[in-house]
PDB file of N, CA and C in Angstrom:
ATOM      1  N   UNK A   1      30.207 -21.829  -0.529  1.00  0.00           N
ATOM      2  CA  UNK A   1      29.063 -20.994  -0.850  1.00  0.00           C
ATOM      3  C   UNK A   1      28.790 -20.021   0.304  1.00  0.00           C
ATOM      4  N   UNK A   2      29.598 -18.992   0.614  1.00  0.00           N
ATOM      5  CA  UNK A   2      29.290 -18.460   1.637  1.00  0.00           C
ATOM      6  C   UNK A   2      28.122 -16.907   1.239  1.00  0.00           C
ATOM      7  N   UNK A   3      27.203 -16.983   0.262  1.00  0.00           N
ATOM      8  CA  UNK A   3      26.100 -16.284   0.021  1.00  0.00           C
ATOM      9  C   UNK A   3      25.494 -17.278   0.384  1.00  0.00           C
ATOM     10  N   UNK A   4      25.300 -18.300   0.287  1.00  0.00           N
ATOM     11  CA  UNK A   4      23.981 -19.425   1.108  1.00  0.00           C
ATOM     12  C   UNK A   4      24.248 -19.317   2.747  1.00  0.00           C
ATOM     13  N   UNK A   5      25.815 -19.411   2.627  1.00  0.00           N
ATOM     14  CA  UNK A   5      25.524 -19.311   4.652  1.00  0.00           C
ATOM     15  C   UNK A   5      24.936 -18.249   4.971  1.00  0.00           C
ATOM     16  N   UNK A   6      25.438 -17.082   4.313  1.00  0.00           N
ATOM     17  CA  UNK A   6      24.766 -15.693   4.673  1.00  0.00           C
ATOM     18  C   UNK A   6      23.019 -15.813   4.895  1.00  0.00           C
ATOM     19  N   UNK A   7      22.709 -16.282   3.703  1.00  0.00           N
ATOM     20  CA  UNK A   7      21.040 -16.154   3.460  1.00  0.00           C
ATOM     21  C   UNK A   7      20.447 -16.902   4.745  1.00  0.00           C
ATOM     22  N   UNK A   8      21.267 -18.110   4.879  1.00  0.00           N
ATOM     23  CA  UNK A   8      20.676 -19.233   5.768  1.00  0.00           C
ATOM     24  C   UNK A   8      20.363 -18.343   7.558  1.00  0.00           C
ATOM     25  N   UNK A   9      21.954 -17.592   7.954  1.00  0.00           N
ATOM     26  CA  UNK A   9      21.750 -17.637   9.119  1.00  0.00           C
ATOM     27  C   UNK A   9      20.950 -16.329   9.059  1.00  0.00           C
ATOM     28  N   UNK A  10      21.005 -15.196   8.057  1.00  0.00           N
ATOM     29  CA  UNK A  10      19.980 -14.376   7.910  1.00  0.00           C
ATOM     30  C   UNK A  10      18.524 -14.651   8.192  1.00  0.00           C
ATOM     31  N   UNK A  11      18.223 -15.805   7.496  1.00  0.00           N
ATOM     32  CA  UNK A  11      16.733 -16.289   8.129  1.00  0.00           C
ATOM     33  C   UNK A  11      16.491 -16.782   9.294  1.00  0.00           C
ATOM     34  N   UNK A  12      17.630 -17.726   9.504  1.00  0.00           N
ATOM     35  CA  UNK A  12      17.513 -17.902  11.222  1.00  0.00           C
ATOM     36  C   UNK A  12      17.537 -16.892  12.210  1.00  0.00           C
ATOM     37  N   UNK A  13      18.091 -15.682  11.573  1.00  0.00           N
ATOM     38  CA  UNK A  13      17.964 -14.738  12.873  1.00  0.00           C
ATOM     39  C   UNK A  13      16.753 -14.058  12.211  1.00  0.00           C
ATOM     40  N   UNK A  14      15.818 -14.074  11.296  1.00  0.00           N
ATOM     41  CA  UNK A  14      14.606 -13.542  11.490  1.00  0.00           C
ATOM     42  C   UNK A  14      13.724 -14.122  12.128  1.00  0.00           C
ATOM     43  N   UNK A  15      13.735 -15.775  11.828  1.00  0.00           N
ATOM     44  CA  UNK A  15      12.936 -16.082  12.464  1.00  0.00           C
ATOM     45  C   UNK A  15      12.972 -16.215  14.381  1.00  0.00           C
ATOM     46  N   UNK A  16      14.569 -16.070  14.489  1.00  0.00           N
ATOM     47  CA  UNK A  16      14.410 -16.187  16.099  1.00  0.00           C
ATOM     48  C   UNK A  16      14.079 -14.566  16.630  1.00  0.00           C
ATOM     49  N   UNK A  17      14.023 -13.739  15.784  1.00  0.00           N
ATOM     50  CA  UNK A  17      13.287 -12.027  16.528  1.00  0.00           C
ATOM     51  C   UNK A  17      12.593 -12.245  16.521  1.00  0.00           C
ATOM     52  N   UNK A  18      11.723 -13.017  15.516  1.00  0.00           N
ATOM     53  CA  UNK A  18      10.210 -13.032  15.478  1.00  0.00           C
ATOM     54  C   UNK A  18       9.736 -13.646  16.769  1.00  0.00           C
ATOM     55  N   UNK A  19      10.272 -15.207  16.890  1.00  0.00           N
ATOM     56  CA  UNK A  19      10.179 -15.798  18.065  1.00  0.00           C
ATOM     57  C   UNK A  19      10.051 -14.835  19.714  1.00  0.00           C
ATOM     58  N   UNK A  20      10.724 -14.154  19.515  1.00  0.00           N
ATOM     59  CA  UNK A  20      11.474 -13.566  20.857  1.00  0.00           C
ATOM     60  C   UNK A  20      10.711 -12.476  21.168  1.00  0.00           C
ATOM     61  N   UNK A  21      10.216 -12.013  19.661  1.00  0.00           N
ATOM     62  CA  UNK A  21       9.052 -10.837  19.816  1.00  0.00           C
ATOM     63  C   UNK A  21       7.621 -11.821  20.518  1.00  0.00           C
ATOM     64  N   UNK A  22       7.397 -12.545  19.875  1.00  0.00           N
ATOM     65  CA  UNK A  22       6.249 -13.092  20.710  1.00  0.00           C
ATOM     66  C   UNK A  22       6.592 -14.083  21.867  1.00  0.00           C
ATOM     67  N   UNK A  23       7.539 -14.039  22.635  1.00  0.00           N
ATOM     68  CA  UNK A  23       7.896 -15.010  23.362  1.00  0.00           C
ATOM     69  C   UNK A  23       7.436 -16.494  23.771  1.00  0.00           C
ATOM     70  N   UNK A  24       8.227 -17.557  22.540  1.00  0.00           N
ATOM     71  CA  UNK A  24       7.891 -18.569  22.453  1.00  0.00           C
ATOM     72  C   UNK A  24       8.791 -19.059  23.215  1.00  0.00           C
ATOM     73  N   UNK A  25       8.242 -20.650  23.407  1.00  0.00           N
ATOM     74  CA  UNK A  25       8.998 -21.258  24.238  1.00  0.00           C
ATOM     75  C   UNK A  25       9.901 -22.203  22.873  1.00  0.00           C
ATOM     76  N   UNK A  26      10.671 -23.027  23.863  1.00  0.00           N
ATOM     77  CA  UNK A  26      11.832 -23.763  22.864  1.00  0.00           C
ATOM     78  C   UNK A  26      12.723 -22.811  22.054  1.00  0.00           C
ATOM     79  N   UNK A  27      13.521 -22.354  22.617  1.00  0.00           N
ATOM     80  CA  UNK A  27      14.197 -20.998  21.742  1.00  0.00           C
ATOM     81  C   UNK A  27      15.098 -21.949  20.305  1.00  0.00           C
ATOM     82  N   UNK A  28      15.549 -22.918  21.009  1.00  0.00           N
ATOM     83  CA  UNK A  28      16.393 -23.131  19.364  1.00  0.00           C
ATOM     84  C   UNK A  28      15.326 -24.212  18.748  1.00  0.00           C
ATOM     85  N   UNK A  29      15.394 -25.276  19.151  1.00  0.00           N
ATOM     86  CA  UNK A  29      13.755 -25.918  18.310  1.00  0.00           C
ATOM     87  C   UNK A  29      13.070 -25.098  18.056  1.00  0.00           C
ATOM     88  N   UNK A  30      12.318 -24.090  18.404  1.00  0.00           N
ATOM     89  CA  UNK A  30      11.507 -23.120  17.753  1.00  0.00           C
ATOM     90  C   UNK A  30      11.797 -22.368  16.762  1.00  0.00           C
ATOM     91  N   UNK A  31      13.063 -21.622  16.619  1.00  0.00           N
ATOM     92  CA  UNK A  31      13.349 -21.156  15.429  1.00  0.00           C
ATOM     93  C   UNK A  31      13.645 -21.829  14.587  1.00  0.00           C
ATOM     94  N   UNK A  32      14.061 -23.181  14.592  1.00  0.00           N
ATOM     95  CA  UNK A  32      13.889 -23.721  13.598  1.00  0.00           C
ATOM     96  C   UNK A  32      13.259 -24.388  12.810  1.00  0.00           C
ATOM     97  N   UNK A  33      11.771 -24.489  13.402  1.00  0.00           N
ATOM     98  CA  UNK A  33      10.400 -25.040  13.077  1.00  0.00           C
ATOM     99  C   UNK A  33       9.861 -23.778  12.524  1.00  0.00           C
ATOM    100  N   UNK A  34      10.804 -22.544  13.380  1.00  0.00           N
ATOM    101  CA  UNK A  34       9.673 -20.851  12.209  1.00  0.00           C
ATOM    102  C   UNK A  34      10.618 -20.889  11.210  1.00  0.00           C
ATOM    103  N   UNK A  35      11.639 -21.169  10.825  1.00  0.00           N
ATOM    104  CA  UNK A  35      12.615 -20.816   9.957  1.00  0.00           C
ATOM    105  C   UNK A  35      12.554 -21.719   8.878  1.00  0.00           C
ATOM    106  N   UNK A  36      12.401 -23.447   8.901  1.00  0.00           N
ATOM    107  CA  UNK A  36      12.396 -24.061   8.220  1.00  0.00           C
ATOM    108  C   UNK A  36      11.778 -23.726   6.717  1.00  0.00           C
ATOM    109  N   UNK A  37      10.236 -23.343   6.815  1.00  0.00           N
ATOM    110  CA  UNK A  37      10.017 -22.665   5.296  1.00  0.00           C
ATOM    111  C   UNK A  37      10.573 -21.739   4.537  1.00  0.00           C
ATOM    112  N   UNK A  38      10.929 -21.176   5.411  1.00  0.00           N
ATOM    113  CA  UNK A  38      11.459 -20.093   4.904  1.00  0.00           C
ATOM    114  C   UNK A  38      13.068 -20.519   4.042  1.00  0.00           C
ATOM    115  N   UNK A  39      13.711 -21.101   5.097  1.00  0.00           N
ATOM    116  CA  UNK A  39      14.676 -21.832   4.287  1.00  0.00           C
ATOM    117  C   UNK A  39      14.693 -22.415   2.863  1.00  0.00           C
ATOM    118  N   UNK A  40      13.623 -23.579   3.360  1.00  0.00           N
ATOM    119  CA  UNK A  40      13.311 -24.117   1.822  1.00  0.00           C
ATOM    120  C   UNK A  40      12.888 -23.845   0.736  1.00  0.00           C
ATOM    121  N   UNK A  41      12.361 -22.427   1.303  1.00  0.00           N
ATOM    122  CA  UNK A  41      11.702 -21.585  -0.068  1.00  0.00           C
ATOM    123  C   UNK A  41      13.055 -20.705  -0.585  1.00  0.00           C
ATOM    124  N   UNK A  42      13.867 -20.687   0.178  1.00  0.00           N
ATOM    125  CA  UNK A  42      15.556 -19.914  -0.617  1.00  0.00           C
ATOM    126  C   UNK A  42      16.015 -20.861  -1.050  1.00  0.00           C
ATOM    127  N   UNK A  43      16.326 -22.322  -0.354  1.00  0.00           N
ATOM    128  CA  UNK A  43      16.910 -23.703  -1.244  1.00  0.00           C
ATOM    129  C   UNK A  43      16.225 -22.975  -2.585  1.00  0.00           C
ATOM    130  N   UNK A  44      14.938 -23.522  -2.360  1.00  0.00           N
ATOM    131  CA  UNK A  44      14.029 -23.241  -4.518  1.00  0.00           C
ATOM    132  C   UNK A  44      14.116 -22.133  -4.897  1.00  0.00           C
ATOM    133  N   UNK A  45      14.156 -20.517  -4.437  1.00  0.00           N
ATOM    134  CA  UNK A  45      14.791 -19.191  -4.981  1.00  0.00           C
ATOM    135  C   UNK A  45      16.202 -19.715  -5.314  1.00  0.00           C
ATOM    136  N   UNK A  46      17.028 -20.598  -4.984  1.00  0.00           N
ATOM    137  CA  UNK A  46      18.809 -20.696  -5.050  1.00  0.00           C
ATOM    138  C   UNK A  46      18.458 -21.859  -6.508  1.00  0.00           C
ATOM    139  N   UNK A  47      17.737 -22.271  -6.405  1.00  0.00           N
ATOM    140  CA  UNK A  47      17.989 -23.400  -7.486  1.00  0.00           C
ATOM    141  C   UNK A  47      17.020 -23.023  -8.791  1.00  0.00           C
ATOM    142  N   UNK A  48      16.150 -22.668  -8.534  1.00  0.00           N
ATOM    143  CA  UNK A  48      15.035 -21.465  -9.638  1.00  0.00           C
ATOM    144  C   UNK A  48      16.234 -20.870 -10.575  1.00  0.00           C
ATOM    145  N   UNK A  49      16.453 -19.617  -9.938  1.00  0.00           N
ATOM    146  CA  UNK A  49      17.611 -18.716 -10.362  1.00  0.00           C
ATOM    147  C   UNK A  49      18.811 -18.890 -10.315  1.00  0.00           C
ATOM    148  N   UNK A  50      19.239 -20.470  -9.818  1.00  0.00           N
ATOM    149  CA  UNK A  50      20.815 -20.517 -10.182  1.00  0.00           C
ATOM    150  C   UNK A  50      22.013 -19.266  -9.769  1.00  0.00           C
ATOM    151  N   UNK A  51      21.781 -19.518  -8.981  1.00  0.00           N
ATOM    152  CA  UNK A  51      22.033 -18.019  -7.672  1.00  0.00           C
ATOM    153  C   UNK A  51      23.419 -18.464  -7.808  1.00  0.00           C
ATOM    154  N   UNK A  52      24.132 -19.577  -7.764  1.00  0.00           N
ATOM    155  CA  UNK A  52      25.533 -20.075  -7.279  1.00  0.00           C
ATOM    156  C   UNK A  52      26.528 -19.184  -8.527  1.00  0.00           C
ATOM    157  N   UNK A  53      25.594 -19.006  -9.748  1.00  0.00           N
ATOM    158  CA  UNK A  53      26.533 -17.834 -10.900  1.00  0.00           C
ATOM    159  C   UNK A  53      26.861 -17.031 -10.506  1.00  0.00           C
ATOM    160  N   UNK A  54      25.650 -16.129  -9.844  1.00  0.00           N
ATOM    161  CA  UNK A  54      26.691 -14.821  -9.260  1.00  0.00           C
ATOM    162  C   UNK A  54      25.506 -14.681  -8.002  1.00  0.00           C
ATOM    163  N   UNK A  55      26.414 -15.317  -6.970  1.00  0.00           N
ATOM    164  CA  UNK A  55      25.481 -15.336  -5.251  1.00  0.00           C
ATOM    165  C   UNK A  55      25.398 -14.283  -5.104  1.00  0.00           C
ATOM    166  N   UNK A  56      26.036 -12.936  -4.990  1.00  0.00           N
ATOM    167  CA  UNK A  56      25.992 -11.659  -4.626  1.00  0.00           C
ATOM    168  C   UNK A  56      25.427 -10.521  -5.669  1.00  0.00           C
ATOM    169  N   UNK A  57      25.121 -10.535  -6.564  1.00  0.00           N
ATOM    170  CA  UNK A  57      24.236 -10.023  -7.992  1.00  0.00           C
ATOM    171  C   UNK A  57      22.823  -9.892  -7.062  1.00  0.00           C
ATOM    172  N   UNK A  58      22.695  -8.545  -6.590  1.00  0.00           N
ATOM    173  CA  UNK A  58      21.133  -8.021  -6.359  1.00  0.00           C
ATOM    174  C   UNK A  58      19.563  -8.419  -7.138  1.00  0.00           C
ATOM    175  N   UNK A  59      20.071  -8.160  -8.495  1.00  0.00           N
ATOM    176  CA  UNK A  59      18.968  -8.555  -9.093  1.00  0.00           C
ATOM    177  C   UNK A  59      18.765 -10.341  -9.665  1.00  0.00           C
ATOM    178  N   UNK A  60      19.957 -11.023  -9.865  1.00  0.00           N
ATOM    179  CA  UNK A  60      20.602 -12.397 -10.092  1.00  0.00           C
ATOM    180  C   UNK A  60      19.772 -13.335  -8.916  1.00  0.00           C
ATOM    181  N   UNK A  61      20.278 -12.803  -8.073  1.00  0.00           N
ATOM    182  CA  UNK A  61      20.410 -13.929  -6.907  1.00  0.00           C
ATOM    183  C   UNK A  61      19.524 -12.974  -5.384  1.00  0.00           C
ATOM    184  N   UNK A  62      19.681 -11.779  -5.014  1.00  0.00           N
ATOM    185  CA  UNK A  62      19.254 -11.379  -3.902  1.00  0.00           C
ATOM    186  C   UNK A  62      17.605 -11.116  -3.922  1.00  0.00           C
ATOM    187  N   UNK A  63      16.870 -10.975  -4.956  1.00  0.00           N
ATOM    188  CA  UNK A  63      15.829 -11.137  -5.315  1.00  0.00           C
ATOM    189  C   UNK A  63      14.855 -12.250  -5.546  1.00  0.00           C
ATOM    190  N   UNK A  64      15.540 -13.355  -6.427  1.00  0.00           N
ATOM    191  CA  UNK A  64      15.487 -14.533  -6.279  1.00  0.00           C
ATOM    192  C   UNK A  64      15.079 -15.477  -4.871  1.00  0.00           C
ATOM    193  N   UNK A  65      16.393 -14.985  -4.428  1.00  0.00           N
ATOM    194  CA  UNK A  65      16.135 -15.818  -3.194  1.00  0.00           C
ATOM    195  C   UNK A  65      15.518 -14.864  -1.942  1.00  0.00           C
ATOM    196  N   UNK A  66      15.168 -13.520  -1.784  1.00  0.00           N
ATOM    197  CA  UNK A  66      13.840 -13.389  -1.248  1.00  0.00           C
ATOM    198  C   UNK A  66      13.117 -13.492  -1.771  1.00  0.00           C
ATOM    199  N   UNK A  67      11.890 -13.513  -2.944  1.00  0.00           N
ATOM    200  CA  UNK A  67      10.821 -13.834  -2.928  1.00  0.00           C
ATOM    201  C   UNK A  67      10.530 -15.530  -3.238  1.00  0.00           C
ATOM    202  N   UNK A  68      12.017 -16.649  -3.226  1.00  0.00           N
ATOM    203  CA  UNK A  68      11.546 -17.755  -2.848  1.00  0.00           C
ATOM    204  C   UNK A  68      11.278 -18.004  -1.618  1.00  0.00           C
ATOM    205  N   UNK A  69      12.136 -17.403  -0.486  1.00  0.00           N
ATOM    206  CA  UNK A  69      12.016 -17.510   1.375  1.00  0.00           C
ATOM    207  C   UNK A  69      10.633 -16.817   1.290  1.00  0.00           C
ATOM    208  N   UNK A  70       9.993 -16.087   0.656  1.00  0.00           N
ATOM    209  CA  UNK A  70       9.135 -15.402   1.588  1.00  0.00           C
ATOM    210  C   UNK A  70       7.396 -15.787   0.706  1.00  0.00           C
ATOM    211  N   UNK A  71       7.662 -15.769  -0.633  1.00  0.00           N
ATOM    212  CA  UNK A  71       6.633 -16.657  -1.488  1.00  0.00           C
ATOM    213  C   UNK A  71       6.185 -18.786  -0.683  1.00  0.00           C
ATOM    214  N   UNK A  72       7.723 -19.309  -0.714  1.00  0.00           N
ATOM    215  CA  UNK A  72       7.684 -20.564  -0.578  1.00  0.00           C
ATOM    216  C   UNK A  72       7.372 -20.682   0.713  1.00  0.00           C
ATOM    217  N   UNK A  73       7.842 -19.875   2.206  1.00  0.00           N
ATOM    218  CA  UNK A  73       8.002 -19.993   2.889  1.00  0.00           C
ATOM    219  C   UNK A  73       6.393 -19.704   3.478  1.00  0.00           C
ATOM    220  N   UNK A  74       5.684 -18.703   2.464  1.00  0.00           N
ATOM    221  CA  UNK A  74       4.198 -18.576   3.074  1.00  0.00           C
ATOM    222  C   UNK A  74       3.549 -19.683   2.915  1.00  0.00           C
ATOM    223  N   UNK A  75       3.482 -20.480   1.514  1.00  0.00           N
ATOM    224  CA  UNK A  75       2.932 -21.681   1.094  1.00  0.00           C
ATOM    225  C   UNK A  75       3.260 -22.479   1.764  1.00  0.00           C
ATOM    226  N   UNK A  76       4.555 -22.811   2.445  1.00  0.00           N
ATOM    227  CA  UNK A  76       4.816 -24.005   2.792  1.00  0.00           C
ATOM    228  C   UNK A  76       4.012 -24.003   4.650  1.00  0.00           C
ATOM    229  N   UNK A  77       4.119 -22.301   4.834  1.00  0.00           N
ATOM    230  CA  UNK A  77       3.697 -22.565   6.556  1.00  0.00           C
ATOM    231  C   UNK A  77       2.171 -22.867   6.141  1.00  0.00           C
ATOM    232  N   UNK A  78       1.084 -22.047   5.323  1.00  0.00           N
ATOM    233  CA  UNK A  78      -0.104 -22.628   4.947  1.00  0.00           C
ATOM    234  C   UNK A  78      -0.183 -23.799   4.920  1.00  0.00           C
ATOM    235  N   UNK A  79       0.899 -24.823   4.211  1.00  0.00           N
ATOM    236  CA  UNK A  79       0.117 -25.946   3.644  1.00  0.00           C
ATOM    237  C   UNK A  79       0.283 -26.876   5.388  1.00  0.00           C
ATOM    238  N   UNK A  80       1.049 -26.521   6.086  1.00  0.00           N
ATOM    239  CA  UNK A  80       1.639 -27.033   7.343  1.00  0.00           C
ATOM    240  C   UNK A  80       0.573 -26.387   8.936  1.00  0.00           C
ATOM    241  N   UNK A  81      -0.338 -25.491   8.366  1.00  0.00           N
ATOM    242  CA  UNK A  81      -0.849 -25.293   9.789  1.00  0.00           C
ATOM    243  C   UNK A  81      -0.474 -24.137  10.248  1.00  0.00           C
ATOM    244  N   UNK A  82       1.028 -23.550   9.932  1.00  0.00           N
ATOM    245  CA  UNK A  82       0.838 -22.583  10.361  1.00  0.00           C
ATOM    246  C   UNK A  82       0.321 -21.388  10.217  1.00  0.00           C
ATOM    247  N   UNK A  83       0.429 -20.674  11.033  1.00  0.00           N
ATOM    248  CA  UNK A  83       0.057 -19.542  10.848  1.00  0.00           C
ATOM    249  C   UNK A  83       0.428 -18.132   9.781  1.00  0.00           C
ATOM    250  N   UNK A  84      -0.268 -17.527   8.879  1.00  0.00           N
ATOM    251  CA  UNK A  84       0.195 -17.187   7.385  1.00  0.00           C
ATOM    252  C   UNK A  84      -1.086 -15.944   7.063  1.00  0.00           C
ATOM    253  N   UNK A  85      -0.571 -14.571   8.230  1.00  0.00           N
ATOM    254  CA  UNK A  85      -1.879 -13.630   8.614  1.00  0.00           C
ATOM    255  C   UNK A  85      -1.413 -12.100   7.948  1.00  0.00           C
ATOM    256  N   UNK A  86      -1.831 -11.047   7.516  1.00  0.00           N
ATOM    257  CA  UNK A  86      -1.878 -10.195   6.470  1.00  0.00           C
ATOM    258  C   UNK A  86      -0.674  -9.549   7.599  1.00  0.00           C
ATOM    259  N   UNK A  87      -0.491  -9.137   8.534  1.00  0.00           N
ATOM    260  CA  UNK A  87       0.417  -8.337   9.397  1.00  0.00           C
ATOM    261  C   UNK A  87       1.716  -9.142   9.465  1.00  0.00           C
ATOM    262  N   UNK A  88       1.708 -10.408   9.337  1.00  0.00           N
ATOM    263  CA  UNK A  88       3.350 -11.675   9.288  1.00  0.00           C
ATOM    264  C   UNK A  88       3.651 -11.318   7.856  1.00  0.00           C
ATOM    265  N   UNK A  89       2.987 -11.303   6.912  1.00  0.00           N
ATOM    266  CA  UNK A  89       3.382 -11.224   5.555  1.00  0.00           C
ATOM    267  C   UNK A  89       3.820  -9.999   5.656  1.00  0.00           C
ATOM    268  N   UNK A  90       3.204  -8.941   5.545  1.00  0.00           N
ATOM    269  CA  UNK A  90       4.120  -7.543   5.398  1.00  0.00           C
ATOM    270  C   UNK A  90       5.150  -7.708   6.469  1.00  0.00           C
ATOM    271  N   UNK A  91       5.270  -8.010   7.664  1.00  0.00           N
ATOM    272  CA  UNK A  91       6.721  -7.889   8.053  1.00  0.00           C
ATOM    273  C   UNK A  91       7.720  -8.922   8.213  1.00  0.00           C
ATOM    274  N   UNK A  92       7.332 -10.317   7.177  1.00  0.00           N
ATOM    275  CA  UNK A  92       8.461 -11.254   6.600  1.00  0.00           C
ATOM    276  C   UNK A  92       8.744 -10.707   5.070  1.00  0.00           C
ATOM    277  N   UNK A  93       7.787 -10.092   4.190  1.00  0.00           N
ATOM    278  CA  UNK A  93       8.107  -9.544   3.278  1.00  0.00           C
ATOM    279  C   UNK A  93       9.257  -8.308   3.271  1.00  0.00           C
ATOM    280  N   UNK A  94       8.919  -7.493   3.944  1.00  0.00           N
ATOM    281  CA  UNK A  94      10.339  -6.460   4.616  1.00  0.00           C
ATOM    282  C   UNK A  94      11.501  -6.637   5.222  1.00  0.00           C
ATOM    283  N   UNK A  95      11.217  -6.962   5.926  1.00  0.00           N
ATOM    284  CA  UNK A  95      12.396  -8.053   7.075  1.00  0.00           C
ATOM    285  C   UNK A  95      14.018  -9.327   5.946  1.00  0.00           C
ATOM    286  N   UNK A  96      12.516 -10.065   5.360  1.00  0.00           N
ATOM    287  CA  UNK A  96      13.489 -10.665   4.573  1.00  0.00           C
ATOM    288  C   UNK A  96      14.251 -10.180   3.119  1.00  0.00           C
ATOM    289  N   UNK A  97      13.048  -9.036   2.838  1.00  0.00           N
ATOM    290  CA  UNK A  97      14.014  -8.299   1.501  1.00  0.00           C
ATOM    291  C   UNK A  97      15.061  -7.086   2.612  1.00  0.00           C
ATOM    292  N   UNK A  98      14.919  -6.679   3.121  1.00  0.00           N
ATOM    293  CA  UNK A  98      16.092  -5.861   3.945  1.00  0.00           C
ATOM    294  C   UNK A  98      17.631  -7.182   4.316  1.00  0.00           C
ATOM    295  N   UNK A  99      16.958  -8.326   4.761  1.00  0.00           N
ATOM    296  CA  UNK A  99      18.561  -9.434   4.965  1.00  0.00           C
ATOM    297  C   UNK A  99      18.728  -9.566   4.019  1.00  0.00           C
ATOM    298  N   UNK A 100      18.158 -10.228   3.243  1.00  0.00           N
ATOM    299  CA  UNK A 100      18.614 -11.064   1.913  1.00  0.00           C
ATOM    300  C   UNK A 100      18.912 -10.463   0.846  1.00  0.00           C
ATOM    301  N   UNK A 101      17.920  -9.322   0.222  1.00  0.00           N
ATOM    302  CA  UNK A 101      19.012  -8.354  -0.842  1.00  0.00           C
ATOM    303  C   UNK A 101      19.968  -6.785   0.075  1.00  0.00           C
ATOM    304  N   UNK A 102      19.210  -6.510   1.123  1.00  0.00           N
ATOM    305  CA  UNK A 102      20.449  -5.518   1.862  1.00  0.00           C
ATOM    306  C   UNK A 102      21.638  -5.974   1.875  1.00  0.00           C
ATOM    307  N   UNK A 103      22.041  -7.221   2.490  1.00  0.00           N
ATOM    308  CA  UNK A 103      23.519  -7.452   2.597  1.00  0.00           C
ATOM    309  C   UNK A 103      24.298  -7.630   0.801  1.00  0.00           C
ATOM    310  N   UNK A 104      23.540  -7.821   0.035  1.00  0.00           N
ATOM    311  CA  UNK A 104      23.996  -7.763  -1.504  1.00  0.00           C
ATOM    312  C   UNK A 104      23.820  -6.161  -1.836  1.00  0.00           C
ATOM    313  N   UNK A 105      23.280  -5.283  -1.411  1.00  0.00           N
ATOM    314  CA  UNK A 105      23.300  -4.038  -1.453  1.00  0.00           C
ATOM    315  C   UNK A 105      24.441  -2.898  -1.097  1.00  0.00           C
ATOM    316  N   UNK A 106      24.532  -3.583   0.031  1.00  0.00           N
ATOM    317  CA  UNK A 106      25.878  -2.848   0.894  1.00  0.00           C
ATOM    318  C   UNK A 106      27.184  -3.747   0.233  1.00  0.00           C
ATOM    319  N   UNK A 107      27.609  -4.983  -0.106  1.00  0.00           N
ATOM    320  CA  UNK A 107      28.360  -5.416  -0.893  1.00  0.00           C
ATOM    321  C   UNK A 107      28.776  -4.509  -2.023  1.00  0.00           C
ATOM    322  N   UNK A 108      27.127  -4.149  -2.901  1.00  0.00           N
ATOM    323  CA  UNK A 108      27.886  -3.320  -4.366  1.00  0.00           C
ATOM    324  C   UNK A 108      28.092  -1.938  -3.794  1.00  0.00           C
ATOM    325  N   UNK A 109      27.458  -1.464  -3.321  1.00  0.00           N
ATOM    326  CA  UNK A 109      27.866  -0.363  -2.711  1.00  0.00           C
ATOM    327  C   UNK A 109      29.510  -0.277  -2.459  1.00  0.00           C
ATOM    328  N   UNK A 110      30.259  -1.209  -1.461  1.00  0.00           N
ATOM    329  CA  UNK A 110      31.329  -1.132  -1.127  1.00  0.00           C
ATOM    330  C   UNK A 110      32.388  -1.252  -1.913  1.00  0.00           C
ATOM    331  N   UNK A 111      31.872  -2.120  -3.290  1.00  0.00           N
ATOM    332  CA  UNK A 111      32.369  -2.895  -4.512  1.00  0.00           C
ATOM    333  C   UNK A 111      32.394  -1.079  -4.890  1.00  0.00           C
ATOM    334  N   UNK A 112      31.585  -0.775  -5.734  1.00  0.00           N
ATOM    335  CA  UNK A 112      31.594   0.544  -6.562  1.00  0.00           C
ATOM    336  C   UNK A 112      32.822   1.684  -5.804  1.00  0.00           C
ATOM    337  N   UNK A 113      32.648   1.661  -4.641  1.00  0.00           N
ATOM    338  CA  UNK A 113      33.709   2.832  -3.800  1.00  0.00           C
ATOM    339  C   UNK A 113      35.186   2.178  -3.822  1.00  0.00           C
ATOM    340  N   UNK A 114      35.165   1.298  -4.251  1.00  0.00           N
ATOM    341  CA  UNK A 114      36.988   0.496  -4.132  1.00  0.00           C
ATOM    342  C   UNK A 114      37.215   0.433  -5.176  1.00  0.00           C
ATOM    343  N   UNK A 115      36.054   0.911  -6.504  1.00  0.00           N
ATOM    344  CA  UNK A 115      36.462   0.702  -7.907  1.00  0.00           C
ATOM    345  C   UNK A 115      37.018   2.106  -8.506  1.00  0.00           C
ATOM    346  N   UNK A 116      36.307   2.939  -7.948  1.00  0.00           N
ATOM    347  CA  UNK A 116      36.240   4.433  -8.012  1.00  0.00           C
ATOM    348  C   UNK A 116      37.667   4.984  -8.218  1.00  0.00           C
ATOM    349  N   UNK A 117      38.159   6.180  -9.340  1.00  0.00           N
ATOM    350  CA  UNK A 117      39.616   6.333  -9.395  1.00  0.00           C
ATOM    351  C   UNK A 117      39.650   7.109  -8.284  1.00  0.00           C
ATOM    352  N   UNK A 118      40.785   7.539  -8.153  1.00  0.00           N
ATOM    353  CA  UNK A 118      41.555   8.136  -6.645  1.00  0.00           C
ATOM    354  C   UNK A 118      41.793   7.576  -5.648  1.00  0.00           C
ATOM    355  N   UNK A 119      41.100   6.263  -5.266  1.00  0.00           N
ATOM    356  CA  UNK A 119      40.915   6.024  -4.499  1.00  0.00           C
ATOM    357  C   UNK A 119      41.935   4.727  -4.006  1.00  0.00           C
TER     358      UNK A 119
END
């Protein structure tokens, strides 16, 4: 399943900028205590939408599984304490639709130009 590894370390490296932007301590325990919801909310976007049909399908699967990372991932830091403030949402909402459907973006993109005659 290498669209889940993608998604996975995609979130791990959002959540460790985020980290790094506010300079937390524990660099790898920490990102993975900011990352964890977020994760689990793409596990349930991946299993919701049955993403494994077509992992790379923009509207299938890259959609899906951002607004489960970034829907599940708000609920789950709420229900946990963390922190879940109008300025984190708009820039986990952006952030994670730019990783998670961009890299399925630039895929069809590259797909359509290798399909193209002449070429």
């Amino acid at each position: 399943m290498v669209a889940a590894a993608v998604d996975m370390v995609l979130i791990l490296v959002f959540a460790a900028i985020g980290r790094d932007a506010h300079h937390r301590e524990e660099p790898i325990l920490g990102v993975l205590l900011t990352a964890w919801p977020f994760l689990a909310g793409a596990a349930a976007g991946w299993m919701i939408a049955r993403v494994w049909r077509s992992p790379f399908s923009i509207t299938r699967a890259g959609v899906p599984v951002w607004l489960g990372s970034l829907v599940g991932g708000m609920l789950l830091r709420a229900l946990t304490g963390q922190t879940v403030v109008l300025p984190f949402i708009i820039v986990a909402t952006i952030a994670l639709a730019v990783f998670l459907v961009g890299y399925r973006l630039l895929l069809a993109g590259a797909s359509r130009l290798r399909r193209r005659p002449g070429r």
